[in-house]
Protein backbone atom coordinates (compact mmCIF):
# COMPACT_ATOMS: atom_id res chain seq x y z
CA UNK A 1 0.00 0.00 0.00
CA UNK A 2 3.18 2.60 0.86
CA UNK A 3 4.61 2.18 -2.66
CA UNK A 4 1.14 2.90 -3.90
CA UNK A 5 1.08 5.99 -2.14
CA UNK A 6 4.67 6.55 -3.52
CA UNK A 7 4.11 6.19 -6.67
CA UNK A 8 1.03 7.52 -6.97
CA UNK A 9 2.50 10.84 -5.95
CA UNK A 10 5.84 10.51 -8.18
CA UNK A 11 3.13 9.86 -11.63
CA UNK A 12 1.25 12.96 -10.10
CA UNK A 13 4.63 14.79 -9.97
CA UNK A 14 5.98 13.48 -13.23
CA UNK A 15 3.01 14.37 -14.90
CA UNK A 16 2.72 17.88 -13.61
CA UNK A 17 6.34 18.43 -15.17
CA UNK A 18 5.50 17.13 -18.74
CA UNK A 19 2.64 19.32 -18.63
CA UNK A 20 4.15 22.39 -16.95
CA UNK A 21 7.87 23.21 -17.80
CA UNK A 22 7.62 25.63 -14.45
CA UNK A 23 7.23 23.04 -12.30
CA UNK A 24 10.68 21.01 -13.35
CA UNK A 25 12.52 24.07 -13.22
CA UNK A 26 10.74 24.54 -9.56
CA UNK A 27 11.83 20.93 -8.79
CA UNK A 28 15.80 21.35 -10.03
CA UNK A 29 15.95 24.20 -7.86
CA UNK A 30 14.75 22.57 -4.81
CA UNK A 31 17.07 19.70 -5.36
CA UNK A 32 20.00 22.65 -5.91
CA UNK A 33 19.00 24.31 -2.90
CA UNK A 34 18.85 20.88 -0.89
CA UNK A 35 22.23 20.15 -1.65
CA UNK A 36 23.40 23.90 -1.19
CA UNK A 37 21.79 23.42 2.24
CA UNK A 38 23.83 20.24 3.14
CA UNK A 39 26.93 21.92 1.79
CA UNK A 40 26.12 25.03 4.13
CA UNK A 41 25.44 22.48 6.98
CA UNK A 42 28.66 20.48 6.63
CA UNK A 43 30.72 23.42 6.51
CA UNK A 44 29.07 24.88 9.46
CA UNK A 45 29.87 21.70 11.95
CA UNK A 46 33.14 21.35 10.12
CA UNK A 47 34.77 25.18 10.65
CA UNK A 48 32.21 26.46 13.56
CA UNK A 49 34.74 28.39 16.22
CA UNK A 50 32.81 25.97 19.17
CA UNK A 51 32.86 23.32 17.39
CA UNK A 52 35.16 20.83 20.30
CA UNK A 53 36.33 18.77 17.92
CA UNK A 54 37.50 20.99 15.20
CA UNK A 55 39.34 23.19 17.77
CA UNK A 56 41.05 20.11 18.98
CA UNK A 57 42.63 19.09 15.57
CA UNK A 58 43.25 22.72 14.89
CA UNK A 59 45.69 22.95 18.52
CA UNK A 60 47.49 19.80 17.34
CA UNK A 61 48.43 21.19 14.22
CA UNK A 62 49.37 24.12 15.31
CA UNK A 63 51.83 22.15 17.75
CA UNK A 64 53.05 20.51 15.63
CA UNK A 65 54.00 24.02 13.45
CA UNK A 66 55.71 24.95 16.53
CA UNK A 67 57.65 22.25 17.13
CA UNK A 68 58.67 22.29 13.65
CA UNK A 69 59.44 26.06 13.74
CA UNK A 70 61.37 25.99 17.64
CA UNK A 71 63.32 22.92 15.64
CA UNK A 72 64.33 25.16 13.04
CA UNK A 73 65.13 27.86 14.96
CA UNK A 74 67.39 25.34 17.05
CA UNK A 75 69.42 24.26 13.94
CA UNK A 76 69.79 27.42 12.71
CA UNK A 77 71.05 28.85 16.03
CA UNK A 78 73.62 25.88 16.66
């Protein structure tokens, strides 16, 4: 009975956009702004300034930088 439903509602859907050329374009944009949205979501948790786990990997590259630039500065000294 749920694919029914489904399917039902896809033919109403794919018929709409034969008929209609407004309604595809309507469609394609809601898919573009779907994965725009996702994008804008994944970026979000991935570079957010409270985001725990981010800052975390950020402070251990950052000492690892300095160890690499006190090491330098150690050769270059000696």
């Amino acid at each position: 009975m749920y694919y029914y439903i489904l399917l039902s509602i896809f033919a109403v859907i794919l018929y709409m956009m034969i008929v209609d050329a407004n309604v595809a374009a309507y469609i394609d944009l809601q898919i573009k702004m779907l994965g725009l949205n996702i994008r804008r979501f994944y970026w979000l948790l991935r570079f957010h300034p409270k985001n725990p786990i981010t800052n975390l990997i950020r402070k251990i590259e950052y000492a690892k930088i300095l160890r690499q630039i006190e090491k330098d500065m150690k050769n270059k000294n000696v």
